[in-house]
C-alpha atoms as a PDB file:
ATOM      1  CA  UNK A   1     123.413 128.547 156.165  1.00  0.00           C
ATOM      2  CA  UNK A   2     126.142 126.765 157.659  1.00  0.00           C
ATOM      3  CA  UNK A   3     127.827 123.288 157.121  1.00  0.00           C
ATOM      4  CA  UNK A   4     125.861 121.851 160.302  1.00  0.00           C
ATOM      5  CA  UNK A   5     122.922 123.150 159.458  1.00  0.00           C
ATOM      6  CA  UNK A   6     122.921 121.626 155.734  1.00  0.00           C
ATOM      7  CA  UNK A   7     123.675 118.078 157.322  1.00  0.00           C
ATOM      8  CA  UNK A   8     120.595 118.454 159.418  1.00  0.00           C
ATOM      9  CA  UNK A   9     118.606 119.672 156.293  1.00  0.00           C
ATOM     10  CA  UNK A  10     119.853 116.934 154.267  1.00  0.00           C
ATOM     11  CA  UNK A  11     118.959 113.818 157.330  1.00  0.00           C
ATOM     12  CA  UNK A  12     115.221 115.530 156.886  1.00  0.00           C
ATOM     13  CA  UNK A  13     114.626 113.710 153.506  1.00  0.00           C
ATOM     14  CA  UNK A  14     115.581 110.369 154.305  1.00  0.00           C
ATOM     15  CA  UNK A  15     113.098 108.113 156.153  1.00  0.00           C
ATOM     16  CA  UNK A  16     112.408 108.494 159.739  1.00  0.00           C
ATOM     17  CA  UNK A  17     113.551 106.169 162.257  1.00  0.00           C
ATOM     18  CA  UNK A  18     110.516 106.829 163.884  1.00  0.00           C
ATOM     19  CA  UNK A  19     107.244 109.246 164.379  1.00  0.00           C
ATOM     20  CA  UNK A  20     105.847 110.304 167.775  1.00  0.00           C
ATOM     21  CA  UNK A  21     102.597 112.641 168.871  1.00  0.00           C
ATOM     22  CA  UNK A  22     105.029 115.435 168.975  1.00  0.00           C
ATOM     23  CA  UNK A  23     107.992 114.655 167.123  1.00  0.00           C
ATOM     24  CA  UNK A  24     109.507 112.709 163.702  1.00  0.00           C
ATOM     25  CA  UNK A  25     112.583 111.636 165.076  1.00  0.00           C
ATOM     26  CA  UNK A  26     115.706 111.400 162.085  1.00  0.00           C
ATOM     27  CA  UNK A  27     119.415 109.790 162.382  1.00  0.00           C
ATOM     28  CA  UNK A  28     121.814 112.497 161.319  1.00  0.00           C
ATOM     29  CA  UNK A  29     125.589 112.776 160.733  1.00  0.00           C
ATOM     30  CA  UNK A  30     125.479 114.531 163.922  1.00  0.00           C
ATOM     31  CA  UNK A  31     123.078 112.967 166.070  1.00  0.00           C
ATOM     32  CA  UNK A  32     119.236 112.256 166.407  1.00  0.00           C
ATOM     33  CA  UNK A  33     116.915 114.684 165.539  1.00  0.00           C
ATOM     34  CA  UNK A  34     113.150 115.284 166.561  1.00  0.00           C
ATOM     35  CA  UNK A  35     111.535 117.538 164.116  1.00  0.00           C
ATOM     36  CA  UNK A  36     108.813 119.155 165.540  1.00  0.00           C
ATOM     37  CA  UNK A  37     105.644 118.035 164.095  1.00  0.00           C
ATOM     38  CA  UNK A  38     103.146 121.445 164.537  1.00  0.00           C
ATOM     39  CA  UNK A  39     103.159 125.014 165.764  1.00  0.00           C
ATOM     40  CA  UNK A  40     102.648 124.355 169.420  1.00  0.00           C
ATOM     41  CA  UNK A  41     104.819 126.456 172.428  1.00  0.00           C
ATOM     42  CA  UNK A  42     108.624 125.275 173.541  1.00  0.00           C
ATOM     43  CA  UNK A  43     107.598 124.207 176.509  1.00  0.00           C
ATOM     44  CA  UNK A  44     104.997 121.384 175.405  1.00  0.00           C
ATOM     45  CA  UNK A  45     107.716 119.878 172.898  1.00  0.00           C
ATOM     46  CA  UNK A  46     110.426 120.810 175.838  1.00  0.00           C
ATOM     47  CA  UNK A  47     108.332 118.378 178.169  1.00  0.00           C
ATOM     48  CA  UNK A  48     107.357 115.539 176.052  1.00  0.00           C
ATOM     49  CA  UNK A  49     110.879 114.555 173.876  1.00  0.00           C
ATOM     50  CA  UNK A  50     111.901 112.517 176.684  1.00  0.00           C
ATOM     51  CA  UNK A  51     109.139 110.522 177.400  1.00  0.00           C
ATOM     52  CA  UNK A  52     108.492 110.333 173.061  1.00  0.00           C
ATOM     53  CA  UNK A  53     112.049 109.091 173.097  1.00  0.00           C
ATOM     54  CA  UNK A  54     111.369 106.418 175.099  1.00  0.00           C
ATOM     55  CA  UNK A  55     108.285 104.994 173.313  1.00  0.00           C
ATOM     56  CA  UNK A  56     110.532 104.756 169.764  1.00  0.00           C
ATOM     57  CA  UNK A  57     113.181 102.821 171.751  1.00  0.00           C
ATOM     58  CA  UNK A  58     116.105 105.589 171.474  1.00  0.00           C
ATOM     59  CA  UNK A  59     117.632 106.772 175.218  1.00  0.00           C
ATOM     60  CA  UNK A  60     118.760 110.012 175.239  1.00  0.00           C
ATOM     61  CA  UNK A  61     119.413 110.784 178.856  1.00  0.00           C
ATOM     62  CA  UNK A  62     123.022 110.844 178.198  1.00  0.00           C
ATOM     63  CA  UNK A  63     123.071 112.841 175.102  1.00  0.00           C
ATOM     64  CA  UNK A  64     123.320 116.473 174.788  1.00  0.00           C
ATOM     65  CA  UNK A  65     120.101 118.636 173.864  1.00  0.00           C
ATOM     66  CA  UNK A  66     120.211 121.277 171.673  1.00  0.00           C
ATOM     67  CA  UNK A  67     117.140 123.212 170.230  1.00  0.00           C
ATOM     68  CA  UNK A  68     117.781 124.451 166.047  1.00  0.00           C
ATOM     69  CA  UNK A  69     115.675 126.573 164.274  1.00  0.00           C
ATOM     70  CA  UNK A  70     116.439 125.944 160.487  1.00  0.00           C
ATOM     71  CA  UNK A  71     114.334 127.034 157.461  1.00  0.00           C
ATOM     72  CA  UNK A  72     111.351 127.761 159.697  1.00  0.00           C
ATOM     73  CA  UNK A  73     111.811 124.183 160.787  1.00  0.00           C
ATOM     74  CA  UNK A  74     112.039 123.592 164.908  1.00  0.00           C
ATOM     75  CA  UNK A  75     114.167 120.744 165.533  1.00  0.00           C
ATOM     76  CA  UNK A  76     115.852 118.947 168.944  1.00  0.00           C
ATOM     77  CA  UNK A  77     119.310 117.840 168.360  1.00  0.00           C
ATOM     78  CA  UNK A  78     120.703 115.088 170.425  1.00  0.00           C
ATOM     79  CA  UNK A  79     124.767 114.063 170.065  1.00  0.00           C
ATOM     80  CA  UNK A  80     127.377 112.859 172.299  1.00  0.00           C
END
């Protein structure tokens, strides 16, 4: 695994900034991340981070999306 990748990991067992139907969203040393909460297809998660964002408060229409897949965990990235 790489040194990104273990930052991520490491965000993951602190306490979420917030929980959504899809998502439990995380601050990172990189960015916000929105763990996917079940086994679903990309698209449905694709679709719904956005709007999920919104309801916690956080704006992300600025930031920059990427999709991780770490340890069998799915994951959206957001960071400037």
């Amino acid at each position: 695994m790489d040194s990104t990748s273990d930052l991520i990991i490491d965000s993951l067992k602190e306490e979420p900034i917030g929980e959504t139907n899809h998502f439990i969203w995380f601050i990172t040393d990189i960015g916000i991340a929105a763990l996917f909460k079940r086994e679903e297809n990309f698209e449905t998660y694709n679709s719904n981070v956005d709007i999920e964002a919104n309801i916690i408060g956080l704006d992300i229409t600025k930031e920059e999306k990427e999709y991780l897949k770490i340890k069998e965990r799915q994951l959206f990235l957001f960071y400037s």
